[in-house]
Protein backbone atom coordinates (compact mmCIF):
# COMPACT_ATOMS: atom_id res chain seq x y z
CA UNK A 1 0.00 0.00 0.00
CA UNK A 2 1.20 3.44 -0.98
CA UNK A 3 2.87 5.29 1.82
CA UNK A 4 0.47 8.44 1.10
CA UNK A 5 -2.83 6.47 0.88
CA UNK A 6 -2.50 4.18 4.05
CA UNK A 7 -2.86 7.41 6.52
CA UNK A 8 -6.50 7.29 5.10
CA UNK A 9 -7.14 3.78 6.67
CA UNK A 10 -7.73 4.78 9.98
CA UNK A 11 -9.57 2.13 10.79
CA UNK A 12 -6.02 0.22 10.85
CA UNK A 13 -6.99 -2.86 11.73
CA UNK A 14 -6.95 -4.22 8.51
CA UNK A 15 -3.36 -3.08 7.84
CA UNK A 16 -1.51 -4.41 11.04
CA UNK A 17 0.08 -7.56 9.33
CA UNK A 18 3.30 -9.23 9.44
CA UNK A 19 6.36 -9.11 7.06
CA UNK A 20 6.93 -12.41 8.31
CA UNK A 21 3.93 -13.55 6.24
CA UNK A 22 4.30 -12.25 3.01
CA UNK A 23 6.26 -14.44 0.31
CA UNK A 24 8.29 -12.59 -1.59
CA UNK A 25 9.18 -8.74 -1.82
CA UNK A 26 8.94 -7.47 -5.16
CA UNK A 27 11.35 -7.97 -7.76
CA UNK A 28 12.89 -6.26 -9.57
CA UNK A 29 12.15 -3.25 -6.73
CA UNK A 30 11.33 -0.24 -8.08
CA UNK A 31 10.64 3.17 -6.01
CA UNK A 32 6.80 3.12 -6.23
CA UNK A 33 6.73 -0.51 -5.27
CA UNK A 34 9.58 0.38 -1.87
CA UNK A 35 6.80 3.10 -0.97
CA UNK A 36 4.33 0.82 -1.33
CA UNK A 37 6.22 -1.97 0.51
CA UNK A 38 6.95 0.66 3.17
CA UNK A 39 3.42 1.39 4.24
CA UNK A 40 2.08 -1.95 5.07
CA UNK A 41 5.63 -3.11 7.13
CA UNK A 42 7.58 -0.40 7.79
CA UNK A 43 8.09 -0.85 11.40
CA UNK A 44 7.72 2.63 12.87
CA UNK A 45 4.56 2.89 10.84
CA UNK A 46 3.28 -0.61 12.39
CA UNK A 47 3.79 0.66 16.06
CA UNK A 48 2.04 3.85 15.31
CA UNK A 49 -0.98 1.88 13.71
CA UNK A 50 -0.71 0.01 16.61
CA UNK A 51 -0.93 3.02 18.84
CA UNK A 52 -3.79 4.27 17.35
CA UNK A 53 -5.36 0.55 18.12
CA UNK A 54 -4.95 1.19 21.55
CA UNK A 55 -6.28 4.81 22.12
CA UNK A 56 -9.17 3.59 19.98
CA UNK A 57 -9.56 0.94 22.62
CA UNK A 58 -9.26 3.76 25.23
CA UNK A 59 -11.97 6.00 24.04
CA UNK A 60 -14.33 3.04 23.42
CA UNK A 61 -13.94 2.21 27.74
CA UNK A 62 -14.31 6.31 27.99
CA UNK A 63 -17.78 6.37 26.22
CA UNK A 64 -19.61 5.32 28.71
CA UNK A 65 -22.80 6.69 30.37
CA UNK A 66 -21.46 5.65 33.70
CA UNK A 67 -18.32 5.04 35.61
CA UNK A 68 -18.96 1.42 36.41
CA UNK A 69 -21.64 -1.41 36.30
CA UNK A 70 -24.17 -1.89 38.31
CA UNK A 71 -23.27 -3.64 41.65
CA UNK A 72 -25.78 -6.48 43.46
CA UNK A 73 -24.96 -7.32 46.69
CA UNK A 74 -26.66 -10.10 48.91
CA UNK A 75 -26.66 -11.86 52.04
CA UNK A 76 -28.78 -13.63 54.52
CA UNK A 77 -28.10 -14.52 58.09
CA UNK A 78 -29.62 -17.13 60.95
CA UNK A 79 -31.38 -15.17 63.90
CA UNK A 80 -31.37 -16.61 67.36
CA UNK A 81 -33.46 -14.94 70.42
CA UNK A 82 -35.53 -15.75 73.08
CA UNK A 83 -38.29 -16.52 71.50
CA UNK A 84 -36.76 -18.92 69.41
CA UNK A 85 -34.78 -18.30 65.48
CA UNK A 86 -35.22 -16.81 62.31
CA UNK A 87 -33.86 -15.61 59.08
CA UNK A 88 -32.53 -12.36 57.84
CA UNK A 89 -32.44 -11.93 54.01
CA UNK A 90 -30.74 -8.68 52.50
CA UNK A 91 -30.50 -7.23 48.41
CA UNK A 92 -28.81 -4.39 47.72
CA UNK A 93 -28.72 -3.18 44.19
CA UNK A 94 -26.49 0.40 43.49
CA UNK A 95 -25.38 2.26 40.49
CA UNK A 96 -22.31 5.20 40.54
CA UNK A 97 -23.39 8.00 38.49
CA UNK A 98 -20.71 10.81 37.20
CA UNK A 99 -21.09 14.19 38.88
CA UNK A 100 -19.77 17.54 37.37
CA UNK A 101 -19.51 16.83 33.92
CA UNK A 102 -16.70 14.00 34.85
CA UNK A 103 -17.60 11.43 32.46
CA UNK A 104 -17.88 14.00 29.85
CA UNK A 105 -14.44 15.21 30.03
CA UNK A 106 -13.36 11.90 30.30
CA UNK A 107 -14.66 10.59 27.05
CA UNK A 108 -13.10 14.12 25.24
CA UNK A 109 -10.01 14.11 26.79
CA UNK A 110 -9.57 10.37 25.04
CA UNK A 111 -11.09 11.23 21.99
CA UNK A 112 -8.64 14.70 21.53
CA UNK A 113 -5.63 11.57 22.16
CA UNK A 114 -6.91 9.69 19.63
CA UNK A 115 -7.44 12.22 17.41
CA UNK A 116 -3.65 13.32 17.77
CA UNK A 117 -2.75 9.75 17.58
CA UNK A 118 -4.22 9.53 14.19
CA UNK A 119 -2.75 12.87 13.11
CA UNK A 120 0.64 11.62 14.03
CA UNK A 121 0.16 8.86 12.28
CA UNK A 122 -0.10 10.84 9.30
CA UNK A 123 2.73 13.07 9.52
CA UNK A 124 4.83 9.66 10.17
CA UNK A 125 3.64 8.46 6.78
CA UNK A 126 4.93 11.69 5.37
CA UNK A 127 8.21 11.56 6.99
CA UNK A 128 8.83 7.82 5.80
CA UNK A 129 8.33 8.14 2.22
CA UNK A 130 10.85 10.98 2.49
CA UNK A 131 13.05 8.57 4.08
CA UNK A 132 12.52 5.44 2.42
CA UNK A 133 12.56 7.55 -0.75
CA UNK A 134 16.30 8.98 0.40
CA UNK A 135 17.28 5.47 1.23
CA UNK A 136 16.04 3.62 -2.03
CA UNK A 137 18.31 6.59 -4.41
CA UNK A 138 21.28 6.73 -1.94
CA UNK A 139 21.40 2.99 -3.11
CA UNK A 140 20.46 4.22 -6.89
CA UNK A 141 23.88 6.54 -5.74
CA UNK A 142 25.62 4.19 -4.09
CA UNK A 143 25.55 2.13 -7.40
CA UNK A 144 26.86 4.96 -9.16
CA UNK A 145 30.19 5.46 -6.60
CA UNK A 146 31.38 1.81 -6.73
CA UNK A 147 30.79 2.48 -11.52
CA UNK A 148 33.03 5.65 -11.08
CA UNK A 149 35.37 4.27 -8.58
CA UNK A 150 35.81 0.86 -11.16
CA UNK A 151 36.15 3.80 -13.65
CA UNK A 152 39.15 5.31 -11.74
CA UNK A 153 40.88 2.12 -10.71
CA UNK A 154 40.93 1.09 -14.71
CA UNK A 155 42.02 4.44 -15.49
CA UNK A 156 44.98 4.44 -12.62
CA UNK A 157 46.14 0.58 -13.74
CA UNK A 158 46.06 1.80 -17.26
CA UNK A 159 48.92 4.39 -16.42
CA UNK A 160 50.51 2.21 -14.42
CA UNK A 161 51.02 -0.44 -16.96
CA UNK A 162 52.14 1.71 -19.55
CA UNK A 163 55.11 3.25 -16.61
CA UNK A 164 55.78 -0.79 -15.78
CA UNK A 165 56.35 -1.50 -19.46
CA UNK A 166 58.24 1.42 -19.82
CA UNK A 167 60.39 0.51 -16.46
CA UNK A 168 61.27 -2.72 -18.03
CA UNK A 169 62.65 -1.40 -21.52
CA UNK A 170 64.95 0.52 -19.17
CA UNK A 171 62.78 3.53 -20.67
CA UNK A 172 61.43 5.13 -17.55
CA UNK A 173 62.05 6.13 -13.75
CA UNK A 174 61.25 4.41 -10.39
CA UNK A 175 59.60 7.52 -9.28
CA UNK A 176 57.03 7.50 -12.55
CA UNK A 177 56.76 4.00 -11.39
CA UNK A 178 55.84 4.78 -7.87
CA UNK A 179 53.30 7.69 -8.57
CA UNK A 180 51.46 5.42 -10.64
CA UNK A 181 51.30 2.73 -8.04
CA UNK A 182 50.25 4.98 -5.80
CA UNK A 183 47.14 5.62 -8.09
CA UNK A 184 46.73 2.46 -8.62
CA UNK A 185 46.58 1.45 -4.80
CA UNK A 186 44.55 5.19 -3.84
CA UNK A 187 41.84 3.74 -6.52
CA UNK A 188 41.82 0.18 -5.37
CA UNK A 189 41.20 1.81 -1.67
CA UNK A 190 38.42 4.30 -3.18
CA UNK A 191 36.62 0.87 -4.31
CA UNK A 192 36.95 -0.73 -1.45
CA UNK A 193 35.18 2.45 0.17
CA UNK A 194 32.26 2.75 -2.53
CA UNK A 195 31.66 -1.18 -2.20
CA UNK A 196 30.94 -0.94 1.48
CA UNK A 197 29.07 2.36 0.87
CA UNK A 198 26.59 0.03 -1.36
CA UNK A 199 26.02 -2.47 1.83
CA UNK A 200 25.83 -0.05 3.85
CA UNK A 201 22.91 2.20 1.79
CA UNK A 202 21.06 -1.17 1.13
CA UNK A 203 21.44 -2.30 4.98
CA UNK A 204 19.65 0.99 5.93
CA UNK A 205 16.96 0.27 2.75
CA UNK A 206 16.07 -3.12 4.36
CA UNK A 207 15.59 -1.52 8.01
CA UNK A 208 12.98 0.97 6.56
CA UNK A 209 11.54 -1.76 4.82
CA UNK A 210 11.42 -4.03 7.71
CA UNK A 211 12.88 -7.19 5.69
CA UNK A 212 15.26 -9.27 6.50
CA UNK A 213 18.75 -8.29 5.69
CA UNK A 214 19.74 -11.54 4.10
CA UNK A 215 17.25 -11.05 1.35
CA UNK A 216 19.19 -9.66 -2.21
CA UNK A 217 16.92 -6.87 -3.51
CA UNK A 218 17.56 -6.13 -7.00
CA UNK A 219 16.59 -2.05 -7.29
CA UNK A 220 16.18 -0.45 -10.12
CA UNK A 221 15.42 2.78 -10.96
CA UNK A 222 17.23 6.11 -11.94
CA UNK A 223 17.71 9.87 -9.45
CA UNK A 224 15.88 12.54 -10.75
CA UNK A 225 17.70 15.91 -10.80
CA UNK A 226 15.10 17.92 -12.22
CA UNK A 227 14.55 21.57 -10.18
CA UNK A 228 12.08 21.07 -8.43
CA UNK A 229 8.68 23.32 -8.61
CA UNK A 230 8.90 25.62 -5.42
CA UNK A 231 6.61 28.47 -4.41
CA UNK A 232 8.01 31.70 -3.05
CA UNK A 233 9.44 31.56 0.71
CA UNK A 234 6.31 33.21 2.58
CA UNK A 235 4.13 30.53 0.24
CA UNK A 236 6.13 27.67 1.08
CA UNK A 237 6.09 28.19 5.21
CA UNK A 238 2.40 29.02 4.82
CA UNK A 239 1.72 25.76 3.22
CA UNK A 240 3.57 23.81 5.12
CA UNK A 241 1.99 25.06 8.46
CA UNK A 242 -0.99 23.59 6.88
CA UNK A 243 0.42 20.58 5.64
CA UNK A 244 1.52 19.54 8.77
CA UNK A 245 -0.43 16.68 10.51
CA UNK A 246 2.44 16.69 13.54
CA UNK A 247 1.27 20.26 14.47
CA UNK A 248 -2.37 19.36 13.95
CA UNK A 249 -1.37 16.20 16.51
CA UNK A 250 0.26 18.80 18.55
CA UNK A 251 -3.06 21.04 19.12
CA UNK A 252 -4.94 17.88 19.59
CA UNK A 253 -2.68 17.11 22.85
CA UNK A 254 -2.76 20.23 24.26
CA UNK A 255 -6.45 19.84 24.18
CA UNK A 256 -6.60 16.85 25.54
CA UNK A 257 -4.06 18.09 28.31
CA UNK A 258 -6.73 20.70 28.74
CA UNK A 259 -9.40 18.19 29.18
CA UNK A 260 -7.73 15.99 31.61
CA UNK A 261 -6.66 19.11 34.04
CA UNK A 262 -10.31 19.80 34.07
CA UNK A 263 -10.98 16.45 35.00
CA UNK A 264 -8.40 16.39 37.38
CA UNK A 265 -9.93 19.55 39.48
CA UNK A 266 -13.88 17.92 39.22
CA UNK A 267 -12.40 14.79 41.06
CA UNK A 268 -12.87 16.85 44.62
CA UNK A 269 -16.24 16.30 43.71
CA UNK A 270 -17.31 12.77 44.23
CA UNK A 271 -19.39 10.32 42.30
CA UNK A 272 -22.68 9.76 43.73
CA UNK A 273 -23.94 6.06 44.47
CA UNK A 274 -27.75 5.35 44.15
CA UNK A 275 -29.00 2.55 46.24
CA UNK A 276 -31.98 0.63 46.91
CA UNK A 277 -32.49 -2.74 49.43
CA UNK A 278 -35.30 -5.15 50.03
CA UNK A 279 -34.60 -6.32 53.52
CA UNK A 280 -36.50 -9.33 55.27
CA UNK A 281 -35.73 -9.82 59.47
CA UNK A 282 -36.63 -12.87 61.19
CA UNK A 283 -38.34 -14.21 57.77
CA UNK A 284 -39.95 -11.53 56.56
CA UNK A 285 -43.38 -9.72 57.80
CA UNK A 286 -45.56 -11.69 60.20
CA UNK A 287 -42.74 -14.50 60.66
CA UNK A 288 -40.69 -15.74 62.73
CA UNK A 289 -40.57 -16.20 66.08
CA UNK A 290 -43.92 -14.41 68.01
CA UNK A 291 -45.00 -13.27 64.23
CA UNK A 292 -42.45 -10.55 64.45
CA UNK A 293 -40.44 -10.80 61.35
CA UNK A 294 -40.54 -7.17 59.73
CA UNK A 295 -40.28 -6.48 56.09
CA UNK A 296 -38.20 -3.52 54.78
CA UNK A 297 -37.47 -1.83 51.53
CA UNK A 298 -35.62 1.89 51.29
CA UNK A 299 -33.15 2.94 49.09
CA UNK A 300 -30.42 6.25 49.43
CA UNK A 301 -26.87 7.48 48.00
CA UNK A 302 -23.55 7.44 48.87
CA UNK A 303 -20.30 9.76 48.01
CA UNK A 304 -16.94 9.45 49.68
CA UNK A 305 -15.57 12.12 51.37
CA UNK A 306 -12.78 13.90 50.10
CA UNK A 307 -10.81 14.93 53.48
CA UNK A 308 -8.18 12.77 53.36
CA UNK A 309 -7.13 12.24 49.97
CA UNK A 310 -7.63 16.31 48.20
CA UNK A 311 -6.40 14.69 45.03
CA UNK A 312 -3.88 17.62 45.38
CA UNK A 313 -1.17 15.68 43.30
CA UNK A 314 -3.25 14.74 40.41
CA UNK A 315 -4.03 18.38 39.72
CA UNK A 316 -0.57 19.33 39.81
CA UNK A 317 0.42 16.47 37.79
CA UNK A 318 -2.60 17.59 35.14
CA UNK A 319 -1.27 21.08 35.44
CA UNK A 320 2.25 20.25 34.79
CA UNK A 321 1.28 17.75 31.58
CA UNK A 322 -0.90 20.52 30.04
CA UNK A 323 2.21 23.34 29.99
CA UNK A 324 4.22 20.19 29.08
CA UNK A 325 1.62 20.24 25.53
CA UNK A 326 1.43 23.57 25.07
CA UNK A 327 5.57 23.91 25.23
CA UNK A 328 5.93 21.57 22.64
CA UNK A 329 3.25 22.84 20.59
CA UNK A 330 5.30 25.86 20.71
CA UNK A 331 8.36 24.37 20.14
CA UNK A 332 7.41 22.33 16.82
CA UNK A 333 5.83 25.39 16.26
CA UNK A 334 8.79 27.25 15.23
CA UNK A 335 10.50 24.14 14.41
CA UNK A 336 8.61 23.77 11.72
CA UNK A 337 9.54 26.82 10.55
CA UNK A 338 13.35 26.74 10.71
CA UNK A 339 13.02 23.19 9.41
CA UNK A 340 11.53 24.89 6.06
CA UNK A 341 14.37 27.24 5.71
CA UNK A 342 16.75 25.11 6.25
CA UNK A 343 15.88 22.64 3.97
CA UNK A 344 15.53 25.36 0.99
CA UNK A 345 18.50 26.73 1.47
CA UNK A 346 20.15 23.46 1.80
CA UNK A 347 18.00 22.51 -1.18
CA UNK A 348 19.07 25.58 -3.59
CA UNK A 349 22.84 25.12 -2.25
CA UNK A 350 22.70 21.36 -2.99
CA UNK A 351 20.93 22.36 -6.57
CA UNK A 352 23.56 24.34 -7.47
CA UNK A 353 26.53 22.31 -6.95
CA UNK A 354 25.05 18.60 -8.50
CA UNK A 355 24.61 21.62 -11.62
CA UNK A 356 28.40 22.53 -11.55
CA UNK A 357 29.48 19.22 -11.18
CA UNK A 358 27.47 16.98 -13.27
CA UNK A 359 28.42 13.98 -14.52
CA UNK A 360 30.23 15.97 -17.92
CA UNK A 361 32.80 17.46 -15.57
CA UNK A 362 33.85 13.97 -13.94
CA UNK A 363 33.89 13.01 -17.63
CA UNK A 364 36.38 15.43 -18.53
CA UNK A 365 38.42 14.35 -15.60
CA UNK A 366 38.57 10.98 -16.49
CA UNK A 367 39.51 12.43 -19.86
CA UNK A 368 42.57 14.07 -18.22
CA UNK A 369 43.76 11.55 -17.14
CA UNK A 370 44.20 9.99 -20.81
CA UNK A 371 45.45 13.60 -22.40
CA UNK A 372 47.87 13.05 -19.01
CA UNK A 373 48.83 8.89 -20.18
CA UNK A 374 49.55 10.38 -24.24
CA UNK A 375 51.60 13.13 -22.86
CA UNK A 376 53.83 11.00 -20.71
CA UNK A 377 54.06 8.81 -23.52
CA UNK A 378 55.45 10.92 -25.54
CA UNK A 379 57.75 12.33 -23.17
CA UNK A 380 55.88 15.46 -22.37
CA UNK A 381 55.09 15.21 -18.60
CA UNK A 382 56.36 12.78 -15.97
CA UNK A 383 55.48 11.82 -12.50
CA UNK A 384 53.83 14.66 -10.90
CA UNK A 385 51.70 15.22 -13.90
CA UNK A 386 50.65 12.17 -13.65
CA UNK A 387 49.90 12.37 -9.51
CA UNK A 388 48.00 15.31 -10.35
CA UNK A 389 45.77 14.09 -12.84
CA UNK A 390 44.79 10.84 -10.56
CA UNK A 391 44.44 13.25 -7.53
CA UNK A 392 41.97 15.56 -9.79
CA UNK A 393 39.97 12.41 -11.08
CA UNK A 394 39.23 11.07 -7.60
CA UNK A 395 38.93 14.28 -6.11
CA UNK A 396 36.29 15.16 -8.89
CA UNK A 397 34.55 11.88 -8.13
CA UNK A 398 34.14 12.35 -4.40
CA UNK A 399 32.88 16.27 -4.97
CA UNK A 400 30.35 14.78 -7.51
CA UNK A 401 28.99 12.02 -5.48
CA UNK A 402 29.10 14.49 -2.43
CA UNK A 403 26.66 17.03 -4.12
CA UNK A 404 24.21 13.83 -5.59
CA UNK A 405 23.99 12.81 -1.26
CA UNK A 406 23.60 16.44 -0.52
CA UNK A 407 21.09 17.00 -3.08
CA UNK A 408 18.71 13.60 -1.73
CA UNK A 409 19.19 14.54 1.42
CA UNK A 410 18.24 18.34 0.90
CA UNK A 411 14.95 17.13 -0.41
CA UNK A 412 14.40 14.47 1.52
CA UNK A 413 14.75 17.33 4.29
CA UNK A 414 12.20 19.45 2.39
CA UNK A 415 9.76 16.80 1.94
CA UNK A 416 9.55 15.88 5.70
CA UNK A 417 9.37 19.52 6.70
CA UNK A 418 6.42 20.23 4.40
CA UNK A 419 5.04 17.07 5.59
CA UNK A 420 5.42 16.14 1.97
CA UNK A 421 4.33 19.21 -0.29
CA UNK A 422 7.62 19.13 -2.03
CA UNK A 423 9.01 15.52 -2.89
CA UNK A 424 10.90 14.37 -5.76
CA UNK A 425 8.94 12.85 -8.65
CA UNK A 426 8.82 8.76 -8.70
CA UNK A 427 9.16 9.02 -12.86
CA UNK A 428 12.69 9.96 -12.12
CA UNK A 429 14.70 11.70 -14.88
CA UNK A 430 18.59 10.06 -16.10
CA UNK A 431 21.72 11.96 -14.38
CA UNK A 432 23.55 10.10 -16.93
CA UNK A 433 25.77 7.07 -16.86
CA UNK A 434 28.27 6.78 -14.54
């Protein structure tokens, strides 16, 4: 199920199922089918379904007309006097009704949690397809590193076969020897690096998933670097005020909070029990022993009295959890805010560098390094030409990779702080071959 349909299914008991019991991810997987994947078993997004489960189940048991169910009691007893013995028989049947609007709060204050539970919920399904969309093209980049680093290490070895043959016809130097060695061995190590990048961007793909590790998942798909469409700065924070279901959430706690501190003050006022007995002595009227059995039925209420216990602590506590709310309200608040500028200008600074160093620049660098290989072999240029034209090809490399992780994660950044206004588009665009 799509990431940003699920959050409609609040309902959620239909969704709550187990990776464990599906056969087989899909293969080849592609970025609409990770999102999908994502929001039936990713596991933060099972918890939170599960969370809403359980406030549902707590404002059900708050919707009630009455705190508790009605209470029978009986007993009977064996009555010995004088005259001779008889029985006592007593019913008691009582109800506890709420007093002061208690019940009423009670039922609002769980409905506001659930409410924000829900709300929550759909900010998290925001904020994971940003992140399962970062993690599923930092493998798409990862990819890329370990093609340009093969790219450099055939590049290096190429120089350094043409300096070994020309050590061996007694042609060259030791030290053009040695600098390409050292190229070779600096883009053998920058392989090495790019390989364990891969694992480590598909390890981090299968934990947002929630599949197991050992599972090989064949991804396919290609990073868009088209600009994306952005509305002026005042727009954009406006928008994504609205857009966001956390601060919605947020509201709905505070009121909540609200709710329960009102509760919390109405519980000086007790409950009041309604009672009513049939009560038969010595058998009832006209029995027992001389005839004088009696016959009695009465009723009357009950309240506890609140001298001992003032529920002093549970106000405070109320108190406390209420300016708890509303400082975190604030707080994500302006959060929100300097979330939104930072991701643009992270964004636009990102944008700007993949555009100076596309993948035509790392071409040309690679292309140095031939010019570099047909100059030393014609005697042009010796060793430190040739250390600076492997130190400018992987140096190139790791600035252009550098900007492509900047870039995902700069809109990854402004896609979970607009609660996912701005995203990049699944029919993603070619960057080129690497």
């Amino acid at each position: 199920m799509r990431l940003g349909v699920c959050a409609l299914g609040l309902g959620l008991g239909g969704f709550i199922t187990t990776a464990g019991a599906v056969t087989q991810i899909p293969q080849p997987l592609t970025l609409n089918a990770a999102l999908d994947w994502a929001g039936d078993y990713n596991p933060a997004l099972r918890a939170a379904k599960i969370r809403v489960e359980q406030l549902t189940g707590k404002a059900i048991h708050a919707d009630v007309a009455v705190p508790s169910n009605p209470r029978i009691e009986l007993g009977a007893g064996q009555r010995s006097t004088a005259g001779g013995s008889g029985t006592d028989l007593n019913i008691q049947l009582s109800q506890e009704f709420w007093v002061a609007g208690q019940g009423g709060l009670q039922e609002s204050a769980a409905n506001n949690e659930l409410a924000a539970a829900r709300d929550q919920y759909r900010y998290l399904v925001s904020a994971t397809t940003a992140r399962v969309r970062a993690a599923f093209l930092s493998v798409i980049v990862a990819d890329k590193a370990v093609t340009t680093a093969r790219r450099v290490v055939k590049a290096n070895q190429a120089l350094y076969d043409y300096a070994k043959r020309r050590m061996d016809a007694g042609a060259g130097t030791q030290l053009e020897l040695n600098a390409a060695q050292l190229g070779v061995s600096r883009a053998t190590a920058v392989l090495a690096q790019a390989k364990n990048r891969r694992r480590r961007a598909r390890l981090a793909l299968d934990d947002l998933l929630g599949i197991n590790p050992r599972r090989g998942l064949a991804v396919v798909g290609e990073l868009s670097i088209d600009p994306l469409q952005l509305p002026d700065r005042a727009d954009l924070l406006e928008r994504a005020v609205r857009q966001r279901s956390d601060l919605v959430a947020a509201a709905g706690r505070v009121a909540a909070a609200r709710e329960r501190l009102k509760l919390a003050d109405r519980q000086i006022i007790p409950n009041l029990t309604v009672f009513g007995f049939y009560r038969e002595e010595n058998g009832g009227n006209g029995q027992g022993p001389r005839r004088r059995g009696a016959t009695i039925a009465g009723g009357g209420v009950s309240f506890e009295l609140p001298v001992l216990h003032r529920y002093a602590g549970e106000r405070k506590e109320a108190a406390a959890a209420l300016d708890r709310a509303q400082l975190e309200q604030e707080n994500l608040q302006r959060d929100v805010r300097i979330e939104v500028l930072r991701a643009l200008s992270d964004y636009r600074s990102a944008r700007t560098q993949v555009e100076a160093l596309n993948s035509a620049v790392f071409d040309a660098a690679q292309q140095s390094v031939e010019l570099t290989k047909r100059a030393f072999q014609a005697g042009e240029v010796g060793a430190p030409a040739i250390t600076a034209a492997q130190n400018n090809l992987i140096s190139v490399r790791a600035e252009y990779l550098s900007a492509l992780d900047g870039l995902i994660n700069a809109t990854t950044d402004l896609e979970r702080a607009t609660g996912g206004l701005i995203a990049i588009a699944t029919d993603s665009a070619r960057t080129g071959d690497q």
